[in-house]
Every structure is written in C-alpha cells, then in structure tokens.
Protein backbone atom coordinates (compact mmCIF):
# COMPACT_ATOMS: atom_id res chain seq x y z
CA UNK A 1 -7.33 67.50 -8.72
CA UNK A 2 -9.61 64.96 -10.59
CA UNK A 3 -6.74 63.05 -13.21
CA UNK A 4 -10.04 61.85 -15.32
CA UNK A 5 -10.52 65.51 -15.97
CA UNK A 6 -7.05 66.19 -16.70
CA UNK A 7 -6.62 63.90 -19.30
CA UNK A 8 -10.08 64.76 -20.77
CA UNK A 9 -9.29 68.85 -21.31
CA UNK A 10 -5.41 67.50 -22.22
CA UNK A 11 -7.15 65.40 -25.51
CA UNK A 12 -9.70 68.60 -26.41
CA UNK A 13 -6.01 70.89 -26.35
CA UNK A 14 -4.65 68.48 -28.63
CA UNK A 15 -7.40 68.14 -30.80
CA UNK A 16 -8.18 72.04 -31.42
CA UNK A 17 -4.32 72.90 -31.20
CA UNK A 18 -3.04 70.10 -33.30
CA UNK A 19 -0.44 71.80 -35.39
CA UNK A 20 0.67 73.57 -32.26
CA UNK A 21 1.06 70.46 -30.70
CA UNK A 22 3.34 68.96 -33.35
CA UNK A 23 5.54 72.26 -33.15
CA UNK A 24 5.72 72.26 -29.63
CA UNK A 25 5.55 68.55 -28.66
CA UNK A 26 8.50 68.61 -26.18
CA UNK A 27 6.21 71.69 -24.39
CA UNK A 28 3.14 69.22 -24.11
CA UNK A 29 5.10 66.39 -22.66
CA UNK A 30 5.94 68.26 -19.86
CA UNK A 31 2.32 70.08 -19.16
CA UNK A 32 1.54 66.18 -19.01
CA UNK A 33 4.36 65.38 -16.59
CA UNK A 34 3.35 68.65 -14.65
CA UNK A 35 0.03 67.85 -14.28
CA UNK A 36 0.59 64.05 -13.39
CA UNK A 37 2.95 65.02 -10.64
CA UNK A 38 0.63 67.59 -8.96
CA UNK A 39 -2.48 65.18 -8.85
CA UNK A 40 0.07 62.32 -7.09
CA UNK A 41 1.33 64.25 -4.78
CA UNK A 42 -2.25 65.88 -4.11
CA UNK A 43 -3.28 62.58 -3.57
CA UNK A 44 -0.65 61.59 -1.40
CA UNK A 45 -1.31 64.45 1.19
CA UNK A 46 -4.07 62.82 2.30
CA UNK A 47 -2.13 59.63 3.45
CA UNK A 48 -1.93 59.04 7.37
CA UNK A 49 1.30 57.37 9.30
CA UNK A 50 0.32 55.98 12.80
CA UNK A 51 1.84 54.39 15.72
CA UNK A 52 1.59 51.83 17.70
CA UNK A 53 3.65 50.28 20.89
CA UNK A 54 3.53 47.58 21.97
CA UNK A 55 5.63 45.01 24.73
CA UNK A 56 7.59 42.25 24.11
CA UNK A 57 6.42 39.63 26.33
CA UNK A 58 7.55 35.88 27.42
CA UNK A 59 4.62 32.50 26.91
CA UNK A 60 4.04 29.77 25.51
CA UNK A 61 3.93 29.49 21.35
CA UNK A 62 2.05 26.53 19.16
CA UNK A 63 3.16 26.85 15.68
CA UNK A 64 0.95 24.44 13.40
CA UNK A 65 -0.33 24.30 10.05
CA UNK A 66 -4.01 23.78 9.07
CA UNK A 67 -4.89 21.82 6.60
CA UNK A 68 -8.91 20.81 5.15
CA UNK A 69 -9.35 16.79 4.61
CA UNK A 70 -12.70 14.61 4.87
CA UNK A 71 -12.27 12.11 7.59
CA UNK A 72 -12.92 8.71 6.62
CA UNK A 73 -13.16 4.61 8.24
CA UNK A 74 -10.14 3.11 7.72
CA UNK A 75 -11.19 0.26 6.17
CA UNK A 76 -14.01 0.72 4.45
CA UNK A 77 -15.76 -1.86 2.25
CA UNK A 78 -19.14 -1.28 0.22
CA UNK A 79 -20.22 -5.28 -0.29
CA UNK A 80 -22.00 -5.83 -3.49
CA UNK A 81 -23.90 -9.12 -4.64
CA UNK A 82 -21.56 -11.77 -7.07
CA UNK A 83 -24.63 -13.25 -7.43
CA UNK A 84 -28.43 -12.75 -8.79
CA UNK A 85 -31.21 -13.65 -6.78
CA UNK A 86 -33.53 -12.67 -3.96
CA UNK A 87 -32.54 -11.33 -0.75
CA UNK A 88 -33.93 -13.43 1.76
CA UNK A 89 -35.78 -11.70 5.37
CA UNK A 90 -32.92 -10.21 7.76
CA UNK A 91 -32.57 -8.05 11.05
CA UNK A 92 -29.24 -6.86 10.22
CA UNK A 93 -29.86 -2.85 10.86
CA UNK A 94 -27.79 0.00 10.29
CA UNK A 95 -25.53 0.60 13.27
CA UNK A 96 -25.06 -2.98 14.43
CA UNK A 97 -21.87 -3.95 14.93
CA UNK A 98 -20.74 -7.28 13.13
CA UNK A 99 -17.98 -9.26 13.65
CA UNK A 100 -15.58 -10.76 10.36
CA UNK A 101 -16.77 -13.40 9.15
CA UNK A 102 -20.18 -13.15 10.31
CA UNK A 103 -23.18 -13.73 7.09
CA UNK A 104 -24.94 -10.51 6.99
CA UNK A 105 -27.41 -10.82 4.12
CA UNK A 106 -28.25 -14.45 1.82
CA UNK A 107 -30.12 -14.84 -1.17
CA UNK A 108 -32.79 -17.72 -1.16
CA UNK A 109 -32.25 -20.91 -1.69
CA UNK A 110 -35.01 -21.15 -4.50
CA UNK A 111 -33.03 -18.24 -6.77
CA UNK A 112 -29.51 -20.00 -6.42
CA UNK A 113 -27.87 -21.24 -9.82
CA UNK A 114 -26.83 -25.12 -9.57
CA UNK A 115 -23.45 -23.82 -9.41
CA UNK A 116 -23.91 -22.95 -6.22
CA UNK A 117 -26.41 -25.67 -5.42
CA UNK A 118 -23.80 -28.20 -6.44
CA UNK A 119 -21.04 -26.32 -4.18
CA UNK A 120 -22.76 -26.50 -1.07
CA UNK A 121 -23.36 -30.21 -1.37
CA UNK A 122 -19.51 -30.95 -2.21
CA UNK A 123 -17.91 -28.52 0.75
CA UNK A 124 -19.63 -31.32 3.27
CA UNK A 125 -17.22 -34.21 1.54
CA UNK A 126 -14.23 -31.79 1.26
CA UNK A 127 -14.78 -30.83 4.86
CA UNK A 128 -14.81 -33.98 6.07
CA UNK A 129 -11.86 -34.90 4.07
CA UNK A 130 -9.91 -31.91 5.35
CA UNK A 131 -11.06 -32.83 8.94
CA UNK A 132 -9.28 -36.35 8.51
CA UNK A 133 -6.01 -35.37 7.54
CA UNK A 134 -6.45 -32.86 10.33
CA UNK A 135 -7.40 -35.13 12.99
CA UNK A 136 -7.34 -39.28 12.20
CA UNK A 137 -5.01 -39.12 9.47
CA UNK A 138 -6.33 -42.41 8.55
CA UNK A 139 -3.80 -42.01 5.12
CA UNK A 140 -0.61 -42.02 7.23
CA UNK A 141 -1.49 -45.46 9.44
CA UNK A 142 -2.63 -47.55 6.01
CA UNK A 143 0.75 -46.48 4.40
CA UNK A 144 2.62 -47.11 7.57
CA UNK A 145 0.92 -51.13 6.75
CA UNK A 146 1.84 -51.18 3.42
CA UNK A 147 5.19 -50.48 4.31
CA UNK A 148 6.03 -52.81 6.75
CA UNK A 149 4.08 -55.49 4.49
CA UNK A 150 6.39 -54.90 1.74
CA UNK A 151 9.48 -54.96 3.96
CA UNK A 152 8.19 -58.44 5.15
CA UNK A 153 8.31 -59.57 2.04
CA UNK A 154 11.45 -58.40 0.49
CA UNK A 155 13.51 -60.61 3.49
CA UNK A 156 11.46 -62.94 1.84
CA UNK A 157 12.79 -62.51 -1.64
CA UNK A 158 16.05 -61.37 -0.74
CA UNK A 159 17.03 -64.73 1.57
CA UNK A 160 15.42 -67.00 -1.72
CA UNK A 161 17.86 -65.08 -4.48
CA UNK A 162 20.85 -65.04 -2.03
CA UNK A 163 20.50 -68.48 -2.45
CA UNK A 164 21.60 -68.79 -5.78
CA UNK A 165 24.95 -66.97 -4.89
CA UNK A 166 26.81 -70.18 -4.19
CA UNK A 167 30.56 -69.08 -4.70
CA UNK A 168 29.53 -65.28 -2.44
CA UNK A 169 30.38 -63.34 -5.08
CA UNK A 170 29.77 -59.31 -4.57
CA UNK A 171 26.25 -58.46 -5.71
CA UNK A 172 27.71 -55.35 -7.40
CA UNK A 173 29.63 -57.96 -10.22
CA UNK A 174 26.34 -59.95 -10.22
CA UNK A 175 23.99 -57.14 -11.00
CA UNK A 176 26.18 -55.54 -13.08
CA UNK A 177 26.60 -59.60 -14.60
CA UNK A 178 22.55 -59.66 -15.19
CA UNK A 179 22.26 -56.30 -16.44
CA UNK A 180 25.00 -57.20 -19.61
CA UNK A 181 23.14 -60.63 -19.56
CA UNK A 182 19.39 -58.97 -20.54
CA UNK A 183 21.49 -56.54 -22.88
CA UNK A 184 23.03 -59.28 -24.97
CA UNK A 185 19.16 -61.04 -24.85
CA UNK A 186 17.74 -57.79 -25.77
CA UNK A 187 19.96 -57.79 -29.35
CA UNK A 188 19.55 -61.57 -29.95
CA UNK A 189 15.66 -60.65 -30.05
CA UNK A 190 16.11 -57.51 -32.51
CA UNK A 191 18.67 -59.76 -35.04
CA UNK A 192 16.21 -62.40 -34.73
CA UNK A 193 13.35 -59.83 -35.31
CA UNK A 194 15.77 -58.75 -38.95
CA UNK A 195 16.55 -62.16 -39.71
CA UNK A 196 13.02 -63.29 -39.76
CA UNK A 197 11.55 -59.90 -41.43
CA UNK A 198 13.77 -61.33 -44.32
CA UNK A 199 12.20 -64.75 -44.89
CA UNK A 200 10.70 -63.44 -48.32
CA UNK A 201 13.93 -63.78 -50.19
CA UNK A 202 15.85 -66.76 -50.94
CA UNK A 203 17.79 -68.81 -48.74
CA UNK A 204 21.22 -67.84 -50.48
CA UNK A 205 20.35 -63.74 -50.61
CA UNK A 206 23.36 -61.92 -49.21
CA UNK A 207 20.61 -59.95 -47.00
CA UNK A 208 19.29 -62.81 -45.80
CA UNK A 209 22.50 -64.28 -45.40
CA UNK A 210 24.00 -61.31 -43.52
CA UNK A 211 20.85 -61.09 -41.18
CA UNK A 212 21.67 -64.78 -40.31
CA UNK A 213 25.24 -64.42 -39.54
CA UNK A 214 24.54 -61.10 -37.38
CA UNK A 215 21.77 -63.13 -35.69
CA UNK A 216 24.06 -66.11 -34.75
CA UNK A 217 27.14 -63.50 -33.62
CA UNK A 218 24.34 -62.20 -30.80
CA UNK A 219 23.06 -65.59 -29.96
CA UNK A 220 27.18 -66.13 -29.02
CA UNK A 221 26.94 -62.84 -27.21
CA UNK A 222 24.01 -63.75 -25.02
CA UNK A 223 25.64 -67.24 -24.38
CA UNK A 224 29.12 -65.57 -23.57
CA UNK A 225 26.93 -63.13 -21.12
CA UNK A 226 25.06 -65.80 -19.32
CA UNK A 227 28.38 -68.07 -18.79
CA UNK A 228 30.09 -64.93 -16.84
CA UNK A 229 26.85 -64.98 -14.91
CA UNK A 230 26.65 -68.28 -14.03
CA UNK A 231 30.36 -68.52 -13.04
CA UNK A 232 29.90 -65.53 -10.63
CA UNK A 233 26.52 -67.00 -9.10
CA UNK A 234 28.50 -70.61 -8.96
CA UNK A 235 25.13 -72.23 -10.54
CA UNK A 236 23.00 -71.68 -13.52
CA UNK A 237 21.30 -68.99 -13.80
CA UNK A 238 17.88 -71.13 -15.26
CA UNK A 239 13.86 -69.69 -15.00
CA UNK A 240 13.83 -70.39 -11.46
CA UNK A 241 16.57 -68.66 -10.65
CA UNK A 242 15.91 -65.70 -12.53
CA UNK A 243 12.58 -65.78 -10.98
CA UNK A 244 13.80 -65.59 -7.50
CA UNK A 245 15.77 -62.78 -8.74
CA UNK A 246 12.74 -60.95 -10.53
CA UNK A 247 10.48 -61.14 -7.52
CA UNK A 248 13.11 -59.73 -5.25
CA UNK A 249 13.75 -56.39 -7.37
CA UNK A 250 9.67 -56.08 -7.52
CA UNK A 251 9.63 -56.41 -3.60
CA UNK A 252 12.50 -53.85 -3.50
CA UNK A 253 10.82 -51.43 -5.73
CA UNK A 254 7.46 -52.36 -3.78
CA UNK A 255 9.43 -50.97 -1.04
CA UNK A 256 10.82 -47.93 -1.95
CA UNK A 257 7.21 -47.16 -3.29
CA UNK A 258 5.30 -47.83 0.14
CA UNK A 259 8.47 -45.58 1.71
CA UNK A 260 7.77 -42.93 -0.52
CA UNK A 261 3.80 -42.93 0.30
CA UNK A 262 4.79 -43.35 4.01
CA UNK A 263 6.76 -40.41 4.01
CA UNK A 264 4.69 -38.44 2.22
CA UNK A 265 1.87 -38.73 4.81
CA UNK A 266 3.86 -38.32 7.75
CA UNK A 267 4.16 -34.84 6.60
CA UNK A 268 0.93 -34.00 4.85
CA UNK A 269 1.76 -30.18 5.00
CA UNK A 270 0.33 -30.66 0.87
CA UNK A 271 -2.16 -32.75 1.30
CA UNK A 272 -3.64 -30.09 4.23
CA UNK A 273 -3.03 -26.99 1.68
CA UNK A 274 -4.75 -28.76 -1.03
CA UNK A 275 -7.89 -29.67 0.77
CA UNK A 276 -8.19 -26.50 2.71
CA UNK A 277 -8.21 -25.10 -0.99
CA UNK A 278 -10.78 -27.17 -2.18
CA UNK A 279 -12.89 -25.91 0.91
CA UNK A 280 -12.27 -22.53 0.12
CA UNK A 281 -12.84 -22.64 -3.56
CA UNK A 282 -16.33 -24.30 -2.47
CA UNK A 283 -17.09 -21.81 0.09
CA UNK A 284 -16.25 -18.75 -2.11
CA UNK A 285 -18.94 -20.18 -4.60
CA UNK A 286 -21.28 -20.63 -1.93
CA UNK A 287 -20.93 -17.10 -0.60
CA UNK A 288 -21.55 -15.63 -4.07
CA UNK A 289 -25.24 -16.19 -2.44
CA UNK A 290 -24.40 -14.44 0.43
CA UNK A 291 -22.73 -10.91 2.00
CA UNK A 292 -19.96 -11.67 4.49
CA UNK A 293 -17.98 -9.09 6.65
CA UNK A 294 -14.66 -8.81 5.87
CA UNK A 295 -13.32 -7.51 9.01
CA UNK A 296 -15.08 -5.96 12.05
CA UNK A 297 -17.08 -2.98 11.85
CA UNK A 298 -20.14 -1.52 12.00
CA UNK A 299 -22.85 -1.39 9.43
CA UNK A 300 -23.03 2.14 8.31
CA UNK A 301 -25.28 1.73 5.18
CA UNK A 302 -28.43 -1.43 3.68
CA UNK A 303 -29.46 -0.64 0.49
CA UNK A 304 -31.64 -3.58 0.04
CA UNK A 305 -34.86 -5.16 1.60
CA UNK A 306 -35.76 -8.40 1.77
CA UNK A 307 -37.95 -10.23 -1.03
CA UNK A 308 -36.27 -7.78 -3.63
CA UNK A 309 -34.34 -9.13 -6.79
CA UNK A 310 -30.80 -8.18 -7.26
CA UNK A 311 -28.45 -8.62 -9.94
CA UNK A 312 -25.18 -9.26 -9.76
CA UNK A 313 -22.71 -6.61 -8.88
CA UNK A 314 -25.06 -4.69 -6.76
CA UNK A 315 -24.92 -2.85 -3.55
CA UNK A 316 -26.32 -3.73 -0.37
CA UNK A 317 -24.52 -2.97 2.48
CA UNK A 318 -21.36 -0.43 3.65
CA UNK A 319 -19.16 -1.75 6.84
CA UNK A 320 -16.73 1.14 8.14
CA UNK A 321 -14.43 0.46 11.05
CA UNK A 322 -15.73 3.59 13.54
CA UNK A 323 -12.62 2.50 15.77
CA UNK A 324 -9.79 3.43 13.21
CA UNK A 325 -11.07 6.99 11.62
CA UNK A 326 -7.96 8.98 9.38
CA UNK A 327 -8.29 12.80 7.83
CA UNK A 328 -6.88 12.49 4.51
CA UNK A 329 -5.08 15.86 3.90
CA UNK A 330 -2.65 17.43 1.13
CA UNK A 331 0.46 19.37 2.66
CA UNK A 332 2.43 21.44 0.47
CA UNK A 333 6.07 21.14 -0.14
CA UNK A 334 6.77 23.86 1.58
CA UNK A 335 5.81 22.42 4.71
CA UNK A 336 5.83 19.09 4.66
CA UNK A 337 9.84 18.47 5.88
CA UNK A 338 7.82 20.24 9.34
CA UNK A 339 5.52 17.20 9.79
CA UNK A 340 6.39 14.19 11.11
CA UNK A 341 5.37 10.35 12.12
CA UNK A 342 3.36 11.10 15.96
CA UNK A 343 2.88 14.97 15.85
CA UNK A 344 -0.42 15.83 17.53
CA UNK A 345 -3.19 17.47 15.87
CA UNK A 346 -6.40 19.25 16.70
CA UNK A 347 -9.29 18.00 14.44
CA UNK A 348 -12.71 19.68 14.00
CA UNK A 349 -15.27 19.61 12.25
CA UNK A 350 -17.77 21.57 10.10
CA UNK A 351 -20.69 19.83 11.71
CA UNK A 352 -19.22 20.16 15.12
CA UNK A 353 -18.10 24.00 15.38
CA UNK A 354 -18.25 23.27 19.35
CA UNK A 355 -16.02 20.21 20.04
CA UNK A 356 -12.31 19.85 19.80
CA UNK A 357 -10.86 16.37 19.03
CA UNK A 358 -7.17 15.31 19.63
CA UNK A 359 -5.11 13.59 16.53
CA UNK A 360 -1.72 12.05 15.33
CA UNK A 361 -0.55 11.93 12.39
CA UNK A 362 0.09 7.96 11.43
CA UNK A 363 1.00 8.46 7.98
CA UNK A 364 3.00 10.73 5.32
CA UNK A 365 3.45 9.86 1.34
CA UNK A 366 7.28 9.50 0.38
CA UNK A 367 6.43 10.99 -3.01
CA UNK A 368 4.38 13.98 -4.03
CA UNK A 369 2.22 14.97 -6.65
CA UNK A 370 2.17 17.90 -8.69
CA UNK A 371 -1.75 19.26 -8.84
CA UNK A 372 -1.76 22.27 -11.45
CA UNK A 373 1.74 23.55 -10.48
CA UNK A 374 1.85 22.63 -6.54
CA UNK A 375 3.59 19.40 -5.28
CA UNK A 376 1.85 18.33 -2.55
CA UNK A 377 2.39 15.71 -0.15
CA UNK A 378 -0.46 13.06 1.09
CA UNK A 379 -0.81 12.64 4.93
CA UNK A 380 -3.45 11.23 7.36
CA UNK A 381 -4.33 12.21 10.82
CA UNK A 382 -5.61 9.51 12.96
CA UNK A 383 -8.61 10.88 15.01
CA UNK A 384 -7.85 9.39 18.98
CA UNK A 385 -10.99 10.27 20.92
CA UNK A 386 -13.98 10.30 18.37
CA UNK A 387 -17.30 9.61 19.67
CA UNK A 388 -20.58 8.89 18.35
CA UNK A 389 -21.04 12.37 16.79
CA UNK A 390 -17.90 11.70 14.85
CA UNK A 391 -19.04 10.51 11.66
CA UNK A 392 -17.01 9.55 8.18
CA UNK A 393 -17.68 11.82 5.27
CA UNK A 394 -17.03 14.74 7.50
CA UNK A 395 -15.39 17.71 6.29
CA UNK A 396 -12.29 18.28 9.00
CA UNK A 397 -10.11 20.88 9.63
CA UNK A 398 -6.65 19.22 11.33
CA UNK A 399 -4.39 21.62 12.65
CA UNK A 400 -0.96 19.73 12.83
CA UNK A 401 0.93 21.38 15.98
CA UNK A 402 4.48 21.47 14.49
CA UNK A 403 6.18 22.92 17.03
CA UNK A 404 5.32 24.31 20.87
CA UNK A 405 7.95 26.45 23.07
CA UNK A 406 7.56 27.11 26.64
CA UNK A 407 8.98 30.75 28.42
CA UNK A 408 9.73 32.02 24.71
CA UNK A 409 10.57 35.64 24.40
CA UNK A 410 7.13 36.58 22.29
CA UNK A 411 6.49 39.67 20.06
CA UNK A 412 3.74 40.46 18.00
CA UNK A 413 3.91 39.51 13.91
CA UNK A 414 3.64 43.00 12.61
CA UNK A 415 6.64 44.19 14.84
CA UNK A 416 8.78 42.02 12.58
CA UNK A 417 10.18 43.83 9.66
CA UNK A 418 12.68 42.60 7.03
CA UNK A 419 16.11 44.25 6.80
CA UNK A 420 19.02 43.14 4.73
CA UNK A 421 17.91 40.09 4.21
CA UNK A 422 17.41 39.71 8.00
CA UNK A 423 14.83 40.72 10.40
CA UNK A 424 14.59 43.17 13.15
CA UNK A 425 12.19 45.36 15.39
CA UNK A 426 11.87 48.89 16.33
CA UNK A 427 13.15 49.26 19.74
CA UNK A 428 11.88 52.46 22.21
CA UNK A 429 14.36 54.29 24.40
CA UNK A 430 13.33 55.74 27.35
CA UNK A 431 13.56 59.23 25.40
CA UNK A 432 11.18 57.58 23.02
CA UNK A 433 13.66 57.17 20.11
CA UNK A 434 13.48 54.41 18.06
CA UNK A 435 16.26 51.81 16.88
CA UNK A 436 16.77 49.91 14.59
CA UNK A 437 17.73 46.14 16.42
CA UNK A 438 18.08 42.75 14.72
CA UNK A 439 16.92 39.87 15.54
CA UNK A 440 16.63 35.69 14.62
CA UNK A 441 13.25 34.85 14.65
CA UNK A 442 11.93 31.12 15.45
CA UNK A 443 8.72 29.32 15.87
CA UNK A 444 5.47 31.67 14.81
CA UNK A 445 1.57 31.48 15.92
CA UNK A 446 -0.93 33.77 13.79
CA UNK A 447 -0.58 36.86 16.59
CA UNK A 448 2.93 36.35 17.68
CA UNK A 449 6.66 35.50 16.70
CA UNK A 450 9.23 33.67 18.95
CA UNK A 451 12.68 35.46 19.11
CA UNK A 452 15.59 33.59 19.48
CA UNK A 453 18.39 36.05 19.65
CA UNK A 454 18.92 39.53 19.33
CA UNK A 455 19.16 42.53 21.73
CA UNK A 456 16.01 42.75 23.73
CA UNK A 457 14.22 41.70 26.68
CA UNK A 458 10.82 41.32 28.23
CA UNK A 459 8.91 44.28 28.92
CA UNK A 460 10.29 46.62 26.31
CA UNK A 461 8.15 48.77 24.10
CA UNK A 462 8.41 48.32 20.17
CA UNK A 463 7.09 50.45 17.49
CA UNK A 464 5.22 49.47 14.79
CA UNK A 465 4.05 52.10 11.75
CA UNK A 466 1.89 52.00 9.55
CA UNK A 467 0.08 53.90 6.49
CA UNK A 468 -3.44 54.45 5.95
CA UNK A 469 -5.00 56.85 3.27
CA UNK A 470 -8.60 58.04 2.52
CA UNK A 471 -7.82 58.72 -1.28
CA UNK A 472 -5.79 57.57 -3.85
CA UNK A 473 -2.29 56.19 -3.67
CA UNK A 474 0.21 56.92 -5.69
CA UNK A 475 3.92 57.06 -6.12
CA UNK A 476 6.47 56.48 -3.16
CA UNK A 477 5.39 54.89 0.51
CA UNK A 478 6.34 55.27 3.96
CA UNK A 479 9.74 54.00 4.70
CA UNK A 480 11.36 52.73 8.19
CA UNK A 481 11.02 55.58 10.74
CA UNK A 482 14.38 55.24 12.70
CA UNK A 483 13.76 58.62 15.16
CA UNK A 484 10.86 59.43 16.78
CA UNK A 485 8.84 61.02 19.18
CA UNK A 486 7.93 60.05 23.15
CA UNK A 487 5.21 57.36 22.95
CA UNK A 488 1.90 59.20 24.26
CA UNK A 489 0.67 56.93 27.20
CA UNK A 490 -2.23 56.17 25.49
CA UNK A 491 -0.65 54.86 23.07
CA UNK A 492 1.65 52.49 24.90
CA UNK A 493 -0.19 49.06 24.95
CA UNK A 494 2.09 46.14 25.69
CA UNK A 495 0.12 42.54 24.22
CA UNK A 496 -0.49 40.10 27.26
C-alpha cells in the first residue's frame, strides 16, 4: 500500500467530513494508526535475512592507519636577490647538484651599488688581518718586546730610588709616608689658591686674614709631612729624590701596562672573533650581489636568465635536499598514542599508482591543534628509498604500520558483533546451531580481526546475518539469530 496515497484520501475525508471529524476525532486517530501500521509492516515483508559462514583462520595481520600528506625536501630554501642589478651569464641548470657554499648566480659588476663596491675592496685588508692573528701573530711577539723593555727598565728605576732608603725602612711606611706627603702639598696649593683669590680686600680684612692663617696652618702640615718622610728615608726627600721616585712608579705602571697587552695577545680568542666578524659583515655585503647555497642540494627551480634586471627581493633559484624527503601528515587524536618514533610506513604516490616506497616516521608534534572541532597531531614520514621519480610537491598516501602479528587466530570484520558492551561471534555446531561466544578482540586489518581470547579455534565455521530489502524500511530490524539451521554446503565458505 502506497502511504503517499493514504495520506492524500485521509486529508479529502477530513476536509468533506469535517464536523464528523471533530465529533469523532479519537475514531480518526486510530484509522491513521491503522493504516500506518499496515503499510510498515507491508513494507517490511519484503525484507530478506541471509547467511553466510565462514572459517576462522590463523596469518599474519598489519594493522596501520593511512593518512594523505604532500611530501616535501627537507630543507628547502627559495634564494631571492638582496640586491638590484643584472644577472650576469651562468651554466648553473636545473638538476645540478651544488655543494654549500658554492656562488650559484652574481650580478655584474657594472650594476653593483658602492656599498658593495667599497666591501669587496675592504674584505682583502680584513682578511689579511684575520690571517695574521691566525698564523704570524705578529701582535703577540711586539708586546712580548715591550714587555721585557719595560721590565729592563724598572730594575733600573727601582735600584736608583732604593737608594734613597738609607735607614731600610719598609716601603709600605714610605709609600704610605709620600702618599700623606702629596696630600698635605695638595691643601697648601688650594689655601694658597683662597688666600690669593682674596688679594682685593685689605690687608687687615678678617677674610683675608682667616685665608692667611688657614694657608700658613697647611704650609706646617706639608712641612710636618715631609719631616716624617725624610726621617723614614734617612735623607731628604729633595727634586732629585722625588724624581728617582717618580720615574720608578711610571716604569712600574709601564709594566703592568705592557703585561696587560702581553697577555692579552697570548690569548687572542677576541681579537680572532672580532676580525672573523669584520670578514663576515664584509662578505654578507658582498653576497647581496650574489646567490649562495646554503647547504647541499640540488637545484630544483631558475627563474632568471642572464642579462635580465632584478630588483631586490626577487626569486631566482629553489635548492631542495632530494636526499632527506618527509610526508607531512595530520593524525587524529584518536590515533595518535598508536604511532611512534621508527614505525615503518608504506608511502605512495598519486603520480606513481605502481611503485611502493618504504618509510619511518622521524617525527611527531607534542601538541595538537584543534582544526574546526578535530585535534590533530602533526607527524612526518621520512621516505628511505626514493628515487629519481620521487619528486617534492607530491601528493602521498603513508600508511603507518602500527602494529603486525604473526600465527594470529584471524576472523573476518563482519563476524564481530557487539554484545554487552563486549564482543563476540556466532559459533556453528556440528548440528548447525548457532552460539552465542565472546571474545577479546586485538589488532584489526580492513578484511580481518585478530582474536585474542575467547572460546574458539581454527577451522570453525561462524555465522554472519544480514538484512537486505527491495522496498521500504520501516519500523523494527533483524536482531541476533541465536538457533539456526544446518549450513547448506554451498554456503559454507571458510576465508583463506
């Protein structure tokens, strides 16, 4: 019975019949029901439950998860121009392989800015500079002369002021003697400095007067200073003296200053590090004219010719290291605690439905992301036997092998049904009854489940049902079939 048709003559009753309709509504509602019921369960007659058996066999299982990712060179660098200028003839080609380091592409000499101009003459002075302190260390033999000149010297000084120590006093007291000595000079030259500022007013002005006397009181000072150093040297301490004494602190301090230089050469650790700056500063301005590989690869991209202008910040060549290629792929959260540092992979690709390549993975983000809703986890693949035909910007399908089990007792997916929160299969008796037996599944393929535990063996038969219909469904369903009938031989196909 057509329910479109139903309904339909159901509206044209209520329509011509309305006040009978609102007398006998409760009547109505269950023509409705009625009529509802009959079409289902029309419709459900023509529903079909089959069987099928099949064996519960022992292999090998690969459980992995597949993944889509675009397989790049890890690195990769697209070089652009820091300079503007014209790119000067080359026979760099695509696919050459170039070492780091190595100039790929210059600009000509005529088009350079006198920045650069001006660099390339001053890296020949800094290099030679760098190769000294490298090599002659010219620096470290003058200082080492200096030195031992101004150690000469200071015996000199020092046997001409010991001299003057007649009574052998310690040279502690003395110093300490000279140093109160040019203290007490030091405030006879500010009073006399006051005194004299004060020569304006009259002879008798308490200022003036006061300057005097505070004058006088430091000329007694200095005088008291100078006798204690005189009786600790045992003579007077005149200009000749005290010039004996002056020389011999500059030779001491000439010392300690050639030391300092000395030691500062023997180790020119600095000196090194600032020159090999100086070079490198120079050379980076020189290679703004020029394209240098970074690492070694292979040119994979020119997008320049020779005799063209170019402005700065454009592209001219890509380098991709061909021997390091990754697949950059997204894993779920739901699967990513199954991956792991080493796993193998199979990669393929798009462009090569025919070949197989073997993988690892080498990499796997600590953090996710969340992408409209689904946290997903970055990983990459390494690919460990491209070839030539492997190229980057491929689209890749890398199926991560998770887990592999040798001898595993193996049924097929749809013989696993859920039960209690468990799972379990349809056994076959001899008789061909069917029972109900639980079981812990393990590692699963896309045909075929590993079973752990549970109450089978190899070579039984299992049932599995299922419902097909050539019209429409409605209410209810087939539900687990727990007796049954002898499996027709036909019908008994146990899975290799």
């Amino acid at each position: 019975m057509d329910l479109k048709k139903v309904k339909e003559k159901l509206v044209d009753f209520y329509a011509s019949k309305k006040k009978l309709v609102l007398i006998g509504g409760g009547a109505l509602v269950l023509v409705i029901a009625a009529a509802i019921f009959f079409t289902v369960r029309s419709a459900n007659t023509s529903q079909d439950t089959t069987v099928q058996y099949v064996s519960v066999t022992k292999g090998s299982l690969t459980e992995s998860i597949d993944v889509v990712g675009t397989l790049e060179a890890q690195p990769m660098v697209e070089l652009a121009w820091e300079s503007g200028g014209i790119v000067s003839p080359f026979d760099l080609k695509t696919g050459d392989k170039v070492p780091k380091d190595d100039v790929l592409l210059t600009l000509e000499d005529s088009s350079l800015s006198s920045t650069i101009l001006q660099a390339q003459s001053d890296l020949l002075d800094a290099q030679a500079t760098l190769d000294n302190l490298l090599s002659a260390n010219s620096a470290l033999y003058t200082a080492a002369q200096t030195l031992a000149d101004a150690e000469y010297d200071l015996r000199q000084y020092k046997s001409d002021r010991d001299y003057w120590n007649v009574k052998g006093s310690s040279w502690d007291a003395i110093e300490d003697a000279r140093t109160a000595y040019y203290a007490a000079q030091q405030v006879v030259w500010e009073k006399d400095a006051a005194h004299k500022a004060l020569s304006n007013l009259a002879a008798n002005d308490p200022k003036r007067v006061a300057a005097y006397d505070e004058y006088k009181a430091a000329v007694a000072a200095s005088e008291k200073a100078l006798r204690a150093l005189n009786f600790l040297l045992g003579t007077y301490y005149d200009h000749s003296v005290e010039t004996n004494f002056i020389e011999y602190d500059q030779a001491k301090a000439a010392v300690e200053e050639a030391r300092v230089d000395y030691n500062r050469y023997l180790d020119q650790s600095d000196e090194i590090a600032a020159a090999q700056a100086n070079v490198q500063a120079l050379q980076n301005t020189i290679n703004q004219a020029r394209l240098v590989a970074p690492f070694d690869g292979t040119v994979t991209e020119i997008s320049v010719v020779a005799g063209e202008k170019v402005a700065s910040g454009a592209t001219a060549v890509r380098i991709d290291n061909l021997n390091n290629l990754i697949v950059g792929v997204s894993i779920s959260e739901v699967d990513i605690n199954k991956v792991s540092i080493g796993q193998k992979a199979i990669v393929t690709f798009d462009a090569l439905p025919d070949k197989e390549y073997q993988g690892e993975v080498n990499s796997i983000s600590s953090a996710g992301s969340d992408d409209s809703g689904v946290v997903e986890f970055n990983v990459t693949v390494k690919v460990l036997d491209a070839d030539e035909s492997v190229k980057p910007g491929f689209t890749a399908v890398a199926s991560i092998i998770t887990s592999h089990v040798e001898d595993a007792l193996l049924v097929p997916n749809d013989a696993v049904i859920s039960r209690d929160g468990g799972t379990a299969v349809l056994l076959v008796d001899a008789g061909g009854s069917t029972s109900v037996v639980a079981v812990e599944t393990g590692a699963s393929s896309d045909t075929y489940t590993q079973i752990v535990s549970g109450d089978i063996a190899e070579g039984n038969q299992l049932a599995v049902y299922s419902s097909t219909s050539s019209g429409f469904s409605g209410m209810g369903g087939m539900g687990i079939i727990t007796g049954g009938r002898q499996p027709p031989a036909g019908e008994r196909r146990p899975q290799d």
